[in-house]
N, C-alpha and C. Protein backbone atom coordinates (compact mmCIF):
# COMPACT_ATOMS: atom_id res chain seq x y z
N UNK A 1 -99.33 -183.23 -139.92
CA UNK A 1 -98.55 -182.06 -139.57
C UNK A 1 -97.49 -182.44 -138.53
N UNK A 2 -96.20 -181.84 -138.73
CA UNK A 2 -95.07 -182.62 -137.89
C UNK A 2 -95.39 -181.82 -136.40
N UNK A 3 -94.69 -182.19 -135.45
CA UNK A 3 -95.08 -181.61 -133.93
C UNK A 3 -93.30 -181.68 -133.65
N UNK A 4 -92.15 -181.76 -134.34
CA UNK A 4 -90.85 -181.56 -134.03
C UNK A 4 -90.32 -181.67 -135.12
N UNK A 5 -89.45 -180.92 -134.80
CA UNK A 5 -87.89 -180.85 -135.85
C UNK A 5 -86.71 -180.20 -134.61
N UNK A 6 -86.09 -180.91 -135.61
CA UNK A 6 -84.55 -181.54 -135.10
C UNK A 6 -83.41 -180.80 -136.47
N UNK A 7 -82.41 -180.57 -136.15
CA UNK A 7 -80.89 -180.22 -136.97
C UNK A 7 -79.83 -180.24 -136.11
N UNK A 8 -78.97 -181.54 -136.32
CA UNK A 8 -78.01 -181.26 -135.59
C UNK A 8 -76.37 -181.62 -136.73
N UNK A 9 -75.49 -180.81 -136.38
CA UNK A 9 -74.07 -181.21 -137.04
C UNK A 9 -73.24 -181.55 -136.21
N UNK A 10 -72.66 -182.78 -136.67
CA UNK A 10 -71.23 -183.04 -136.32
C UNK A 10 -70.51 -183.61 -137.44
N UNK A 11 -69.54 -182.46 -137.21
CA UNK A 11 -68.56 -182.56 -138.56
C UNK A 11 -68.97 -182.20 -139.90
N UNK A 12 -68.89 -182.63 -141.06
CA UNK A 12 -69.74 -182.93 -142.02
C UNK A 12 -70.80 -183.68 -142.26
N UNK A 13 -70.80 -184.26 -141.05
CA UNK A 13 -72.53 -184.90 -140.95
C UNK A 13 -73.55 -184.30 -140.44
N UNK A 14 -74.32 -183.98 -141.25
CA UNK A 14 -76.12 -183.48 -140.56
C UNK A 14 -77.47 -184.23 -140.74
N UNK A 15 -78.06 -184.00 -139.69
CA UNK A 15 -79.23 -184.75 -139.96
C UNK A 15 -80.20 -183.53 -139.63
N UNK A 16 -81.39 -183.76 -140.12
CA UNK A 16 -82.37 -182.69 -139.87
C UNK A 16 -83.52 -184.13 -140.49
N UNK A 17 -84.57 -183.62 -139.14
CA UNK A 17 -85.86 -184.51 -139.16
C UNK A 17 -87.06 -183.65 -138.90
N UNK A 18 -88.35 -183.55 -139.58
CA UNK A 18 -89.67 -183.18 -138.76
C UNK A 18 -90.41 -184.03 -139.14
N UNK A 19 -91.00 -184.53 -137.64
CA UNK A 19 -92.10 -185.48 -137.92
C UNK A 19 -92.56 -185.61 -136.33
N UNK A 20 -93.33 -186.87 -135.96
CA UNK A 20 -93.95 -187.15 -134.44
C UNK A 20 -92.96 -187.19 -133.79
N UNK A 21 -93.18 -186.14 -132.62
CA UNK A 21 -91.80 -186.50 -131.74
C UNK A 21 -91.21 -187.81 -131.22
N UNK A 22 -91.87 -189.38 -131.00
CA UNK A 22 -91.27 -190.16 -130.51
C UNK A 22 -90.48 -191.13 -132.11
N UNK A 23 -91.41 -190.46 -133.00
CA UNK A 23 -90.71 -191.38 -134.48
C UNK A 23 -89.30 -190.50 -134.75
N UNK A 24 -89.89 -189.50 -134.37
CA UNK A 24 -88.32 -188.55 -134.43
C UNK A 24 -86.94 -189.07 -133.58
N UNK A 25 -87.22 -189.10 -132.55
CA UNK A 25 -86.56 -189.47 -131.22
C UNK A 25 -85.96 -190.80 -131.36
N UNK A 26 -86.61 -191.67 -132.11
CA UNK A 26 -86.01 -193.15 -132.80
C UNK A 26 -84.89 -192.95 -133.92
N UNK A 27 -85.78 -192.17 -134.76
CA UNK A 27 -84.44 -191.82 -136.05
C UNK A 27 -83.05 -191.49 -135.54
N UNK A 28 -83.38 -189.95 -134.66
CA UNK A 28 -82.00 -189.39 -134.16
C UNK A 28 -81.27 -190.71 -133.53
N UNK A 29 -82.23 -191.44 -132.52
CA UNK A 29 -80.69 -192.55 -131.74
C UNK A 29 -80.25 -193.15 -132.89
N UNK A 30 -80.87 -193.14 -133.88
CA UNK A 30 -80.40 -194.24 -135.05
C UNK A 30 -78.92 -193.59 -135.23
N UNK A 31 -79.53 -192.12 -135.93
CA UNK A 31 -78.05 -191.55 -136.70
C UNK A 31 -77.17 -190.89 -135.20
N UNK A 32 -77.34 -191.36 -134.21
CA UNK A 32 -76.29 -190.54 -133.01
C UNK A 32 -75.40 -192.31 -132.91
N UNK A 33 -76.11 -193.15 -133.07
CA UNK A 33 -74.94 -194.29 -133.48
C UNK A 33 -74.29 -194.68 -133.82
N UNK A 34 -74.45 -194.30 -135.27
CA UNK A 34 -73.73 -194.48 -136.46
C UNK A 34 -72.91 -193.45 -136.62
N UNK A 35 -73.00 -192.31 -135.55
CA UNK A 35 -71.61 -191.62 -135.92
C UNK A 35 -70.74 -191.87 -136.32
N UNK A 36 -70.18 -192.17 -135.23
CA UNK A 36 -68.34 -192.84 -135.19
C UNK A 36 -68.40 -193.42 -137.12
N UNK A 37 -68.91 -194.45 -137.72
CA UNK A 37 -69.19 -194.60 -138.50
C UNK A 37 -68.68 -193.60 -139.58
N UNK A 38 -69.45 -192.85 -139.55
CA UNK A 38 -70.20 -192.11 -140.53
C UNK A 38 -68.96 -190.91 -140.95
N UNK A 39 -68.67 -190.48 -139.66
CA UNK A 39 -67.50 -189.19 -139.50
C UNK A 39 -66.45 -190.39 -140.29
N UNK A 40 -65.70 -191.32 -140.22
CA UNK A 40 -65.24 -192.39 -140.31
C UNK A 40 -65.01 -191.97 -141.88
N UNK A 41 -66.24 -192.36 -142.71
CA UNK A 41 -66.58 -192.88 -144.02
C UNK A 41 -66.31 -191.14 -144.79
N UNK A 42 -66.87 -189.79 -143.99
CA UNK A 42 -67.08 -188.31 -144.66
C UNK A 42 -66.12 -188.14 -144.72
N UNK A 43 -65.61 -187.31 -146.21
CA UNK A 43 -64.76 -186.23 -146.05
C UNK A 43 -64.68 -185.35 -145.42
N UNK A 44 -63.34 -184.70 -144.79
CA UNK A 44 -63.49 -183.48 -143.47
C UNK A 44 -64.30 -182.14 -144.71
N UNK A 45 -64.11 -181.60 -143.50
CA UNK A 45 -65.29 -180.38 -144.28
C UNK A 45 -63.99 -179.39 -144.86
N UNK A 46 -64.43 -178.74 -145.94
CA UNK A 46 -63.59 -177.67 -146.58
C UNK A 46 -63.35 -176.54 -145.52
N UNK A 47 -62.05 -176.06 -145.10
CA UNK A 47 -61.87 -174.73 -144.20
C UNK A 47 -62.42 -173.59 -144.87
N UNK A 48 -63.10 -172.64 -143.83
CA UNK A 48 -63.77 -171.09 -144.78
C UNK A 48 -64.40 -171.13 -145.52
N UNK A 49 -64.85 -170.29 -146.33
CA UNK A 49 -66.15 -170.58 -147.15
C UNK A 49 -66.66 -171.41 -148.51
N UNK A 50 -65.62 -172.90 -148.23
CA UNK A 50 -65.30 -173.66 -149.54
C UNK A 50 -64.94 -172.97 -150.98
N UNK A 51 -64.83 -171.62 -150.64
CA UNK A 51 -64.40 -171.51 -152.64
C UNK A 51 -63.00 -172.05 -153.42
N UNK A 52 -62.24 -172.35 -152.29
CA UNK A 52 -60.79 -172.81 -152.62
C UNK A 52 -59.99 -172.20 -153.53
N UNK A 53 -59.84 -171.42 -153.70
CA UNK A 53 -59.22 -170.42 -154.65
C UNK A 53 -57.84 -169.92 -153.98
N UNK A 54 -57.01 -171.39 -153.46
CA UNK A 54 -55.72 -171.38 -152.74
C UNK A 54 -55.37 -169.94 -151.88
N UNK A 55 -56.53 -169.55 -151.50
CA UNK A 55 -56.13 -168.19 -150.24
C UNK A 55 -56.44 -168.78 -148.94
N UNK A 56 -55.76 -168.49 -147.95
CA UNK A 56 -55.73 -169.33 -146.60
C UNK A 56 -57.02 -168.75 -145.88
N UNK A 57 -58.51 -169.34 -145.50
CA UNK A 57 -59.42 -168.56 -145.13
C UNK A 57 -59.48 -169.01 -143.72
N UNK A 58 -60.84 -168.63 -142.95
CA UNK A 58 -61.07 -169.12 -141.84
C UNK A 58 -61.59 -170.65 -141.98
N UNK A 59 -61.15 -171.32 -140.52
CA UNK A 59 -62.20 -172.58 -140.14
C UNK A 59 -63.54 -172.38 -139.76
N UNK A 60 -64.22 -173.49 -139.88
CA UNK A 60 -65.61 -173.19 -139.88
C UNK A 60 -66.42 -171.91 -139.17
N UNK A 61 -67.07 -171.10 -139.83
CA UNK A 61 -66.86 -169.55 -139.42
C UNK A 61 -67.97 -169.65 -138.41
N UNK A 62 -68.97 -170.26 -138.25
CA UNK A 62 -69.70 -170.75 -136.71
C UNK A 62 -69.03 -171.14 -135.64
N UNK A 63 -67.77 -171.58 -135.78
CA UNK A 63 -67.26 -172.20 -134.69
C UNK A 63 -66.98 -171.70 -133.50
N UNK A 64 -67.05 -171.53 -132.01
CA UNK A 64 -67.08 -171.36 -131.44
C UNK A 64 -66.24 -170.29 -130.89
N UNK A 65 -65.01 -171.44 -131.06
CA UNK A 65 -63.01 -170.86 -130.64
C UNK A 65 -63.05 -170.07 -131.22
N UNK A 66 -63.34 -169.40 -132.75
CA UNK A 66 -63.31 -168.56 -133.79
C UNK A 66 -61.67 -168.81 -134.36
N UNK A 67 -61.28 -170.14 -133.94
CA UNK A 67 -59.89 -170.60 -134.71
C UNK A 67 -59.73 -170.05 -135.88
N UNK A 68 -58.24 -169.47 -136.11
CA UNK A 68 -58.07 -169.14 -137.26
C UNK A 68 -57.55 -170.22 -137.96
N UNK A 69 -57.17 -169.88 -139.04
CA UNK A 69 -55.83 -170.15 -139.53
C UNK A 69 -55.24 -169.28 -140.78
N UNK A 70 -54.00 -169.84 -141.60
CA UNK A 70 -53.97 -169.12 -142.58
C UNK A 70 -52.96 -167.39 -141.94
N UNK A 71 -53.42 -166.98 -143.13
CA UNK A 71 -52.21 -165.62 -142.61
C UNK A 71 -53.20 -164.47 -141.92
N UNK A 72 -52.58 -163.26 -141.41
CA UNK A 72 -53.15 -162.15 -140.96
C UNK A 72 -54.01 -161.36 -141.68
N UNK A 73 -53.33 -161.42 -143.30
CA UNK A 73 -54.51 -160.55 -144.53
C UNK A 73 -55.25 -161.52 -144.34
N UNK A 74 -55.44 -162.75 -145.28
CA UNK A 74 -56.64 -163.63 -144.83
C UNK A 74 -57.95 -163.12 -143.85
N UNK A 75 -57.31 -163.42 -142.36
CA UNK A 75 -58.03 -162.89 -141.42
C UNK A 75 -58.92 -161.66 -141.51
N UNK A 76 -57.78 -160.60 -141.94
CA UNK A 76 -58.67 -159.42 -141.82
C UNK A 76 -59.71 -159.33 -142.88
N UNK A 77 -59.29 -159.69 -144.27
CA UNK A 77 -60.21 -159.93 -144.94
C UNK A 77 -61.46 -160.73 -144.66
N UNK A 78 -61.21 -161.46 -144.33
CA UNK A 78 -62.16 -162.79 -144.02
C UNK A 78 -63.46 -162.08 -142.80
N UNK A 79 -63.02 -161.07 -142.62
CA UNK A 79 -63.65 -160.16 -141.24
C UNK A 79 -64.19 -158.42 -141.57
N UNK A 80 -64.07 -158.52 -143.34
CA UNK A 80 -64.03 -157.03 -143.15
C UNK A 80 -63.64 -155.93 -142.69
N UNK A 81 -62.27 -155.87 -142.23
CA UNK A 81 -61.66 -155.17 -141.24
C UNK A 81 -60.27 -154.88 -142.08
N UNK A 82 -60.20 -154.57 -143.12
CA UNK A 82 -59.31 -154.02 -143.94
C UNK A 82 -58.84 -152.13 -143.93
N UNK A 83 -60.12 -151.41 -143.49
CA UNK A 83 -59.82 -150.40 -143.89
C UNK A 83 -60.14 -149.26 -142.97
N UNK A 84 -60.90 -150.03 -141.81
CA UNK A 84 -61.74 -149.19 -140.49
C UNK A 84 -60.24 -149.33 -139.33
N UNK A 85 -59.69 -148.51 -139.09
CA UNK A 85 -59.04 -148.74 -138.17
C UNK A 85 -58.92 -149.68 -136.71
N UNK A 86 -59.84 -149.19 -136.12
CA UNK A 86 -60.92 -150.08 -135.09
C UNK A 86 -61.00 -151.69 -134.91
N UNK A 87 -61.87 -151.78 -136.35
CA UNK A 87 -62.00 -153.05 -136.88
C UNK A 87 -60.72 -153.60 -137.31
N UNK A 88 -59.58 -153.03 -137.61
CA UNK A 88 -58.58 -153.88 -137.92
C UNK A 88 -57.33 -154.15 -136.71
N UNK A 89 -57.87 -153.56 -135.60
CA UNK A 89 -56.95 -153.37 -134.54
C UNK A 89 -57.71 -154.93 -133.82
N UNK A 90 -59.32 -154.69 -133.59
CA UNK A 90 -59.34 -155.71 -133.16
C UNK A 90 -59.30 -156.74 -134.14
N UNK A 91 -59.69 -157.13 -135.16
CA UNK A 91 -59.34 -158.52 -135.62
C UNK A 91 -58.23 -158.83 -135.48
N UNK A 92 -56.52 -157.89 -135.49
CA UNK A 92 -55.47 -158.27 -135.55
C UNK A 92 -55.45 -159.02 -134.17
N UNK A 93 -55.89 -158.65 -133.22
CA UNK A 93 -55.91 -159.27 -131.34
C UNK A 93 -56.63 -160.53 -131.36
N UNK A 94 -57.52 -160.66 -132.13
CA UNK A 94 -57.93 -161.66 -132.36
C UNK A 94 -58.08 -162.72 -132.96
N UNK A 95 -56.85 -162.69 -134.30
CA UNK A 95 -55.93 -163.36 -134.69
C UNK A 95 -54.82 -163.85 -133.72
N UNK A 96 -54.13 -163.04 -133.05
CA UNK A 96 -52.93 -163.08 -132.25
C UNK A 96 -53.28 -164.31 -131.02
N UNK A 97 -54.89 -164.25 -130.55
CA UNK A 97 -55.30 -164.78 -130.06
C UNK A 97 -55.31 -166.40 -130.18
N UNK A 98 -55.79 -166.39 -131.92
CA UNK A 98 -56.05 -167.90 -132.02
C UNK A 98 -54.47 -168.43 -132.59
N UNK A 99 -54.33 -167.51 -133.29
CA UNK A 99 -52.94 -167.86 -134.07
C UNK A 99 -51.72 -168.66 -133.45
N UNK A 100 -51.41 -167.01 -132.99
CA UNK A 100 -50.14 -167.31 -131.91
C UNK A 100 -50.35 -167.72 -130.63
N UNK A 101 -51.78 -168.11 -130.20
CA UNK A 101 -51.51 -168.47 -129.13
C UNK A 101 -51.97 -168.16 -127.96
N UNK A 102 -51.72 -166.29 -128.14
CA UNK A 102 -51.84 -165.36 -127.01
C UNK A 102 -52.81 -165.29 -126.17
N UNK A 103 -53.13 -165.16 -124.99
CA UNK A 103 -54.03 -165.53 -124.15
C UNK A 103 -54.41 -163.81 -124.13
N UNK A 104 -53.15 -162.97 -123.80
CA UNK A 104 -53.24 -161.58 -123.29
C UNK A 104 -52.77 -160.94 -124.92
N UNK A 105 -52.95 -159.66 -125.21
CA UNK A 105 -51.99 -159.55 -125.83
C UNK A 105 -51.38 -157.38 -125.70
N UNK A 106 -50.89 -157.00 -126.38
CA UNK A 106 -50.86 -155.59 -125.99
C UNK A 106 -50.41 -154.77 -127.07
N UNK A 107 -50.62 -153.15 -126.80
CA UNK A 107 -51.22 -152.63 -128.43
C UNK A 107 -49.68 -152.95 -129.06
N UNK A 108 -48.91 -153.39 -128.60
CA UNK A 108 -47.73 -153.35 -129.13
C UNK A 108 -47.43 -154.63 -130.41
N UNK A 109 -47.80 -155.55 -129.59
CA UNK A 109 -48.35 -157.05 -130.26
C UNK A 109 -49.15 -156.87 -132.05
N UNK A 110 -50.07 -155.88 -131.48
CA UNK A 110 -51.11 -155.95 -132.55
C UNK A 110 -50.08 -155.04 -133.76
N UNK A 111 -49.98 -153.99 -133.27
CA UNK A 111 -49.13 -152.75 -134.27
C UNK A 111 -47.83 -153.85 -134.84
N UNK A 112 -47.10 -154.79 -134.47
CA UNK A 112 -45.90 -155.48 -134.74
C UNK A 112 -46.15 -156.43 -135.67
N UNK A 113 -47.53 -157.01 -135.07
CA UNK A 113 -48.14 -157.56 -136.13
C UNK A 113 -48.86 -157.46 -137.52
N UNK A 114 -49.46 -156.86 -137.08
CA UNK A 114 -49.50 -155.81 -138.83
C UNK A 114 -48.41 -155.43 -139.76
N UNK A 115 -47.41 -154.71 -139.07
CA UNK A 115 -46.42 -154.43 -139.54
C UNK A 115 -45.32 -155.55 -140.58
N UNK A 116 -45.22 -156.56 -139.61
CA UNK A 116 -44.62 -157.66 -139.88
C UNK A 116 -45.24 -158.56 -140.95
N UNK A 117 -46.92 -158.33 -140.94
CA UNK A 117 -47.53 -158.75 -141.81
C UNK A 117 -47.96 -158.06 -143.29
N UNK A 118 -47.15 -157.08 -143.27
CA UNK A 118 -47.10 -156.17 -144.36
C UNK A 118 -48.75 -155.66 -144.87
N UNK A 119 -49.16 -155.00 -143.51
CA UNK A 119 -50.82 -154.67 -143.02
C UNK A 119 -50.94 -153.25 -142.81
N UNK A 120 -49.89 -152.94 -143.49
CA UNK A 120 -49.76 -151.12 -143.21
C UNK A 120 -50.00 -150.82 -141.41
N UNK A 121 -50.25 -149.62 -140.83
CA UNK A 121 -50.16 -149.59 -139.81
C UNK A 121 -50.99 -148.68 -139.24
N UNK A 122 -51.38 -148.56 -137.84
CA UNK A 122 -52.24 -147.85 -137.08
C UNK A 122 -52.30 -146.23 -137.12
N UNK A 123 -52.81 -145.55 -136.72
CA UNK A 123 -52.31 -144.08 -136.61
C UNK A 123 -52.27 -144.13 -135.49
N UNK A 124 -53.30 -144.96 -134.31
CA UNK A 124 -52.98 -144.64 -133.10
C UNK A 124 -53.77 -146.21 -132.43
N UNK A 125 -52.72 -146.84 -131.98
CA UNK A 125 -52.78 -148.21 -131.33
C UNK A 125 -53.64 -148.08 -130.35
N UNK A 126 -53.91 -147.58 -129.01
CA UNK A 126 -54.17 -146.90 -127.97
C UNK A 126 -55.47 -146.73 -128.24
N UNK A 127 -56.34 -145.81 -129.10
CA UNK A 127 -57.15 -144.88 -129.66
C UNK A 127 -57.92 -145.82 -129.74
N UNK A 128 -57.95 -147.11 -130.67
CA UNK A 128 -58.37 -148.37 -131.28
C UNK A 128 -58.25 -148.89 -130.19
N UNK A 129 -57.49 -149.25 -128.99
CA UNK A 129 -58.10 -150.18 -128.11
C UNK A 129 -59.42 -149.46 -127.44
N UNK A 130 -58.75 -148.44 -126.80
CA UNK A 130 -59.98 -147.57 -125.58
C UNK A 130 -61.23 -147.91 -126.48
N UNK A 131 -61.29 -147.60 -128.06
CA UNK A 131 -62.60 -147.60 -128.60
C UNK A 131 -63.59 -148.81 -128.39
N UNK A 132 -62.50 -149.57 -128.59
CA UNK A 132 -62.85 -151.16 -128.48
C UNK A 132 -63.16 -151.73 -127.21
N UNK A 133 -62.77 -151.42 -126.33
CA UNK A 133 -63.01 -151.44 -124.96
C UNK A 133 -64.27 -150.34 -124.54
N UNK A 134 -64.87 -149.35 -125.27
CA UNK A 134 -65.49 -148.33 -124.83
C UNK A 134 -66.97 -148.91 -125.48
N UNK A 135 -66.58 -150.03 -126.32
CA UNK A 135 -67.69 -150.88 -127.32
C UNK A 135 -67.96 -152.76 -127.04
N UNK A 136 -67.20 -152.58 -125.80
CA UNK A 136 -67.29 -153.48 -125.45
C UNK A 136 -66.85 -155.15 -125.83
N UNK A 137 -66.08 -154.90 -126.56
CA UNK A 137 -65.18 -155.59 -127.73
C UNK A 137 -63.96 -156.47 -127.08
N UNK A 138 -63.48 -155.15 -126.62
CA UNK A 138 -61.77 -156.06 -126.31
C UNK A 138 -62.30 -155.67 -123.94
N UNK A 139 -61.28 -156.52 -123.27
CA UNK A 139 -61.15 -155.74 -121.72
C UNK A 139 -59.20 -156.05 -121.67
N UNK A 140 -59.47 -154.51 -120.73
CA UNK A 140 -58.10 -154.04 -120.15
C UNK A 140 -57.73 -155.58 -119.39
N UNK A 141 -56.58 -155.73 -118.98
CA UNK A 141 -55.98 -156.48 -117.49
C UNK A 141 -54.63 -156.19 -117.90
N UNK A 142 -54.60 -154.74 -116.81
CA UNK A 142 -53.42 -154.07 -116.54
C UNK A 142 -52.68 -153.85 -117.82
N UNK A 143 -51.48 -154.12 -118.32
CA UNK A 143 -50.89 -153.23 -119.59
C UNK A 143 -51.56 -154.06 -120.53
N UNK A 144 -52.29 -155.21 -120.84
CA UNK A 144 -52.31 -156.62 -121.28
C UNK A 144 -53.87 -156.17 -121.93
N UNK A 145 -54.65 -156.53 -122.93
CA UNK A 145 -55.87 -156.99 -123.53
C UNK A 145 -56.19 -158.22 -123.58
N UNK A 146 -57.58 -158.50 -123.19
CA UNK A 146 -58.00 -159.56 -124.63
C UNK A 146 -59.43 -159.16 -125.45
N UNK A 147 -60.12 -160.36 -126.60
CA UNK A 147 -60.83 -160.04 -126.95
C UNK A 147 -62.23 -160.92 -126.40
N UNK A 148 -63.33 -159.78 -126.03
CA UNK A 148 -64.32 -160.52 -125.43
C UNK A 148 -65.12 -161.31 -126.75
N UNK A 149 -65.96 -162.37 -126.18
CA UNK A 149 -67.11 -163.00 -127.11
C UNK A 149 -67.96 -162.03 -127.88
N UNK A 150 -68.44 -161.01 -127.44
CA UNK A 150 -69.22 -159.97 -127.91
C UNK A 150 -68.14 -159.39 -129.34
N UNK A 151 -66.73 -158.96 -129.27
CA UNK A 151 -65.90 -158.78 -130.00
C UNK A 151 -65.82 -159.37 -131.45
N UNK A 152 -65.86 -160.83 -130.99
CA UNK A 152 -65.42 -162.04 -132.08
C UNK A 152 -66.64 -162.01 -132.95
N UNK A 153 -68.08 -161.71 -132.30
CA UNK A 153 -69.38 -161.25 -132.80
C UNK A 153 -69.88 -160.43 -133.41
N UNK A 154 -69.12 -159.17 -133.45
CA UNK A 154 -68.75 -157.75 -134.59
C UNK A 154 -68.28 -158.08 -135.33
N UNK A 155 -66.92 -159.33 -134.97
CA UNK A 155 -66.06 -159.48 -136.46
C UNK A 155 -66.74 -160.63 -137.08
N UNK A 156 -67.87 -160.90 -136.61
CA UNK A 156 -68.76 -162.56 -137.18
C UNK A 156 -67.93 -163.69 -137.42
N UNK A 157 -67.24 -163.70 -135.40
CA UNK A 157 -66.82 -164.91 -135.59
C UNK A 157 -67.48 -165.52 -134.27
């Protein structure tokens, strides 16, 4: 009966072991060596959910940054946030975030963005932040937003 298990990724490489913890503990230094190697020899990993069906999706949707890429529909799609107001106010901030850049951004940003992205538009910019902020999602700093970790976690990123 094993007494450990192990899963770890880097990149497209994974290893997953259960067995005695010190036979375990040998394997892993094995494959934490041969990284460099190994990443070396793998193909990079497919962006978003590998179906490739030439639509621009997210990068690895565990990832931390919650990096986008790709366009704004993408995004919102990619997030379920097509049709809830709320939900599409913040994913747009949180696109704007990884996208463009934005560290801060403001309801003006988001509404311009949509717009520009041919994302139809808000009924009330404002309405959708306070909510989001009242849910703990997005925080104020002065005229300026951003989106908290808890946020990126509604939109399952």
């Amino acid at each position: 009966m094993a007494d450990s298990k192990i899963e770890i990724k880097v990149g497209s490489i994974t290893f997953s072991g259960e067995g005695e913890g010190d036979w375990l503990s040998k394997q892993l230094d094995k494959v934490l060596a041969k990284i460099p190697e190994l990443v070396a020899m793998a193909p990079p990993e497919t962006p978003g959910n590998g179906n490739n069906d030439g639509g621009s999706e997210l990068d690895s949707p565990g990832a931390k940054s919650g990096k986008a890429s790709g366009t704004l529909a993408a995004y919102l799609k990619g997030t379920s946030s097509t049709s809830n107001q709320v939900r599409k106010f913040l994913a747009t901030a949180a696109w704007l975030h990884d996208n463009e850049g934005k560290n801060r951004v403001t309801t003006k940003d988001v509404s311009s963005a949509l717009n520009s992205h041919n994302q139809g538009k808000l009924t009330n910019a404002a309405n959708s932040l306070n909510q989001n902020v009242g849910k703990g999602h997005c925080v104020k700093d002065g005229k300026t937003f951003y989106v908290t970790p808890e946020g990126r976690t509604s939109l399952g990123k």
